[in-house]
C-alpha atoms as a PDB file:
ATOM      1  CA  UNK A   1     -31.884  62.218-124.911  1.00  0.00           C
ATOM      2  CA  UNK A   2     -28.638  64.348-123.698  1.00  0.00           C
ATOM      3  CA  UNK A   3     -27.196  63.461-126.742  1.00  0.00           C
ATOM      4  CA  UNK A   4     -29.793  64.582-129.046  1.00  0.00           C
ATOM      5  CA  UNK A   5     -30.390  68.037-126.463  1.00  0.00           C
ATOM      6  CA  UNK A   6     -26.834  68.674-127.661  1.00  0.00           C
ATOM      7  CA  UNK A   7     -26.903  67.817-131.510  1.00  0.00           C
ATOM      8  CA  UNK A   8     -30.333  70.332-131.373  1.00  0.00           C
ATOM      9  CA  UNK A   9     -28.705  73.031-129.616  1.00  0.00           C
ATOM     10  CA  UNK A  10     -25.520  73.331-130.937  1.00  0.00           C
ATOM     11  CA  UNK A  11     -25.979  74.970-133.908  1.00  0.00           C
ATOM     12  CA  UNK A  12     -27.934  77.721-131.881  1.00  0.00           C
ATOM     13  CA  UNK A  13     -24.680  77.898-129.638  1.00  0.00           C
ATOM     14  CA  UNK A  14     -22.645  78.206-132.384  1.00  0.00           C
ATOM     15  CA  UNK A  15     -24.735  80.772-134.404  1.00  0.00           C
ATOM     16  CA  UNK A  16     -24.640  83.220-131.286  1.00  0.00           C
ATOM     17  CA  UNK A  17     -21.185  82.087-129.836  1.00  0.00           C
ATOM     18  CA  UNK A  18     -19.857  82.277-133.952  1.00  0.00           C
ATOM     19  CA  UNK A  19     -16.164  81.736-134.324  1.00  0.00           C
ATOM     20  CA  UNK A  20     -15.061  83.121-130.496  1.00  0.00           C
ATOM     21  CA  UNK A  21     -15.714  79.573-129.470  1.00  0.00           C
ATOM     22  CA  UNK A  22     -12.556  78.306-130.116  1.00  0.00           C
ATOM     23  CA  UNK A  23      -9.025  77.109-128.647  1.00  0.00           C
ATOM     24  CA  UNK A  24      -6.939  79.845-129.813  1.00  0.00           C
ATOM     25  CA  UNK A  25      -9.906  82.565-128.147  1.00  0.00           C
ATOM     26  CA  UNK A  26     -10.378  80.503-125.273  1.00  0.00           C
ATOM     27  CA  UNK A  27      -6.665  80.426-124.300  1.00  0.00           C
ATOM     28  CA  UNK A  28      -6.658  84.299-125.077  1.00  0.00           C
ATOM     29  CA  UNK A  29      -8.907  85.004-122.353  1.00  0.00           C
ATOM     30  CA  UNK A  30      -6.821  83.139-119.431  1.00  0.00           C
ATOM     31  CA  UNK A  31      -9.004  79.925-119.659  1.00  0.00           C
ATOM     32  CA  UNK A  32      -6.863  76.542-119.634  1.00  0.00           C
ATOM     33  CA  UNK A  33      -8.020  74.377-122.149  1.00  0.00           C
ATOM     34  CA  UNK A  34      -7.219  71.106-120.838  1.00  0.00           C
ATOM     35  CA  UNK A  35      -8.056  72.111-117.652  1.00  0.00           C
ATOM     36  CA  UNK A  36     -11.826  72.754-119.409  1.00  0.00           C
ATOM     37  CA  UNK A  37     -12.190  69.631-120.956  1.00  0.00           C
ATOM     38  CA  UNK A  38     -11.092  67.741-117.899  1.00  0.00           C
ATOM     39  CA  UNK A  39     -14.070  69.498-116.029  1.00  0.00           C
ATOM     40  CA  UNK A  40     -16.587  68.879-119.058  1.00  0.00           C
ATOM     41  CA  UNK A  41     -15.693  65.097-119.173  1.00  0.00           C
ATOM     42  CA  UNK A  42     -15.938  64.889-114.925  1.00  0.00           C
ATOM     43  CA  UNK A  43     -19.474  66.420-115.140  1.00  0.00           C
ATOM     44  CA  UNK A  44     -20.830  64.678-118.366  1.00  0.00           C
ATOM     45  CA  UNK A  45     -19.380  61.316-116.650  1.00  0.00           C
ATOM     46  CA  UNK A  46     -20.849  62.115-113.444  1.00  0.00           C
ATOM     47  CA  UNK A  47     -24.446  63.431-115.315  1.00  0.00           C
ATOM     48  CA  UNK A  48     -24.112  59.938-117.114  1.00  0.00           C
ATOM     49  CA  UNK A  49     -23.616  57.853-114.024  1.00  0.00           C
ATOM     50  CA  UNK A  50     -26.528  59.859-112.147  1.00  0.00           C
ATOM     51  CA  UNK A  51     -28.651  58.823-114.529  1.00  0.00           C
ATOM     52  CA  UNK A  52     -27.920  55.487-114.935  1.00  0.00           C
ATOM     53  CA  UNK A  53     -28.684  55.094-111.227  1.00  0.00           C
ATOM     54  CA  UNK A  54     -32.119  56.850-111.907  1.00  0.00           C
ATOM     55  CA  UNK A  55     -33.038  54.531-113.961  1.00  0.00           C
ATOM     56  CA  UNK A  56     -32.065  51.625-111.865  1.00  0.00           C
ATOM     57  CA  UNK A  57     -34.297  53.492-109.450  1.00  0.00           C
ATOM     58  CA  UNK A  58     -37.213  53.902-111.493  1.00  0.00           C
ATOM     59  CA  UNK A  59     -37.315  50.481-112.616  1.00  0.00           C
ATOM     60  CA  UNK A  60     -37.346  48.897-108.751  1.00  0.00           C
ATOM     61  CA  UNK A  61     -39.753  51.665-107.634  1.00  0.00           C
ATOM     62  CA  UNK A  62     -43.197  53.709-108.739  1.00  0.00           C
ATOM     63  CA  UNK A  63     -42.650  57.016-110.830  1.00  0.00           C
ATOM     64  CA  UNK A  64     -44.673  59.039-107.947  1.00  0.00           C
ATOM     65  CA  UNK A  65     -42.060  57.814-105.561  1.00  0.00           C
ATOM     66  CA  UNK A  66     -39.635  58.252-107.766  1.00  0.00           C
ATOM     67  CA  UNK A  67     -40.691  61.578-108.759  1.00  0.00           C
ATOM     68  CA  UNK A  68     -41.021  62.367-104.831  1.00  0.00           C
ATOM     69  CA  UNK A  69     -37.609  60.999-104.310  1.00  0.00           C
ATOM     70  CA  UNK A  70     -36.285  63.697-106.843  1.00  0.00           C
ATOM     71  CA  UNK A  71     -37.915  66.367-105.445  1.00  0.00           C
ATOM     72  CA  UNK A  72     -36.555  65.520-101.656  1.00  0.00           C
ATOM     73  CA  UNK A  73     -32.673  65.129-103.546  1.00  0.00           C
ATOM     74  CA  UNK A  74     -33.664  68.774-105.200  1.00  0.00           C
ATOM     75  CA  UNK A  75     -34.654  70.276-101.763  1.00  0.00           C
ATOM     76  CA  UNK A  76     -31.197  68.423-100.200  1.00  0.00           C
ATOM     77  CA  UNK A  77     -29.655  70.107-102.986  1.00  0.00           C
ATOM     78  CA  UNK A  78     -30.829  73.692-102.046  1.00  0.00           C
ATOM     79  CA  UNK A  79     -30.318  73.336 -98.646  1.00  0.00           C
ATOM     80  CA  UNK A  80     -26.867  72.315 -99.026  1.00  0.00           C
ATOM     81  CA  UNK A  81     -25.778  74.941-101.603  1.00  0.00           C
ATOM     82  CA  UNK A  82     -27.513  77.745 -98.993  1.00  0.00           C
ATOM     83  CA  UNK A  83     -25.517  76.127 -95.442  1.00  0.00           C
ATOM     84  CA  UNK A  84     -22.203  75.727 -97.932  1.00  0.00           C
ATOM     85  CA  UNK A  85     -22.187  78.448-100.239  1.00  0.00           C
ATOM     86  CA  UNK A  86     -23.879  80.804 -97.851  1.00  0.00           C
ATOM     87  CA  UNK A  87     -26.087  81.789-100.665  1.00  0.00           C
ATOM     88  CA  UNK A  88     -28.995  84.065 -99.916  1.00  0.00           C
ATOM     89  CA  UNK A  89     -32.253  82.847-101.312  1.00  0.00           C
ATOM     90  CA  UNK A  90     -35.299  85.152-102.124  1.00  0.00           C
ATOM     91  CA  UNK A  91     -38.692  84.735-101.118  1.00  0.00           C
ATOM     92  CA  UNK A  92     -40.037  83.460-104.001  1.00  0.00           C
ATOM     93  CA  UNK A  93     -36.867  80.518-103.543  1.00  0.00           C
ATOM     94  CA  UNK A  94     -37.911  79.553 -99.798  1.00  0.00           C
ATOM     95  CA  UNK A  95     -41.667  79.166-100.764  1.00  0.00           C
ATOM     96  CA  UNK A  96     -40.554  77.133-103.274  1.00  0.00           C
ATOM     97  CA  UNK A  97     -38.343  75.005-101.494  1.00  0.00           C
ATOM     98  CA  UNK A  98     -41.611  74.857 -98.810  1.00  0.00           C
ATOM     99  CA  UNK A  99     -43.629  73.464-101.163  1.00  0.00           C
ATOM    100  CA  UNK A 100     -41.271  70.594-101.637  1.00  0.00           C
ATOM    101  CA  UNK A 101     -41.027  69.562 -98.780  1.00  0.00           C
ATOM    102  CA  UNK A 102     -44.082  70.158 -98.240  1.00  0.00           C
ATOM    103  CA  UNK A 103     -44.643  67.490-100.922  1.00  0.00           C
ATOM    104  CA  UNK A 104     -42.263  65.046 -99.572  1.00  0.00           C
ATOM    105  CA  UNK A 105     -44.076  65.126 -96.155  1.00  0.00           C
ATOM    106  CA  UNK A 106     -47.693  64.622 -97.678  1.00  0.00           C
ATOM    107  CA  UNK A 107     -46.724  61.749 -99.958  1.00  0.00           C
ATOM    108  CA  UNK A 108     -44.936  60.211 -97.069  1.00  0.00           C
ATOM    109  CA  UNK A 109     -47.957  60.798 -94.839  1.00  0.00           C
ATOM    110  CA  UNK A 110     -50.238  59.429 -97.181  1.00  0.00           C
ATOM    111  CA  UNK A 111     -48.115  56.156 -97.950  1.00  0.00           C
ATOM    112  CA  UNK A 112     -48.303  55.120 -94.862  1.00  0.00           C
ATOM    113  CA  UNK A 113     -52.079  55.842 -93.937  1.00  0.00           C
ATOM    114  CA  UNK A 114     -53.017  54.171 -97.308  1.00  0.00           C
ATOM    115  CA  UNK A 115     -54.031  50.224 -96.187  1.00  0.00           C
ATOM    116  CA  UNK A 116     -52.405  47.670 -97.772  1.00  0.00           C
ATOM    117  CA  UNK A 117     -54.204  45.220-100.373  1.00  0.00           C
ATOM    118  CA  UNK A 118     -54.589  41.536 -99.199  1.00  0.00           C
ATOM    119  CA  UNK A 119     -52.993  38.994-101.172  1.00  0.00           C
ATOM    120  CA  UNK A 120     -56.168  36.735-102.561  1.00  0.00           C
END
């Protein structure tokens, strides 16, 4: 799917980036190249890897929890980039960020209240 996200929007990127998107312009503006593709490959790997593992996930476990589960990583996400980056977030951001845990909390409250079937 990442694959075919990129094949789809690269002509787009290249219509509105043109010709500047090149080695020669990207070296002219202080950017190291190798540096660059270095950090493209480390995220793609790493995007590749988390997703492998998400699918490992989903297959052992339900796509509510699963979907719950990726909410809770979002919301560790947030939280981490506002204690480490010291990054202000708005209103809007917080009530957001509420609301998922908010989400998180329900499901688990409700998981646990739910009675389990009997095996027949």
């Amino acid at each position: 799917m990442t694959v075919m996200a990129f094949l789809l929007s690269a002509p787009l990127m290249l219509s509105i980036g043109g010709i500047k998107f090149n080695p020669s312009y990207l070296q002219s503006t202080g950017i190291n190249i190798k540096e660059l593709f270095m950090k493209a490959a480390l995220a793609g790997a790493c995007f590749h890897f988390y997703q492998q593992v998400s699918y490992s996930l989903l297959a052992r476990m339900s796509p509510i929890t699963h979907s719950v589960a990726n909410s809770l990583k979002c919301v560790v996400v947030i939280m981490s980039s506002v204690i480490f980056f010291i990054t202000q977030i708005s209103p809007i951001n917080a009530l957001g960020t509420g609301m998922a845990v908010a989400r998180v909390f329900l499901y688990s409250r409700l998981k646990r209240a739910k009675p389990k079937a009997k095996a027949a």
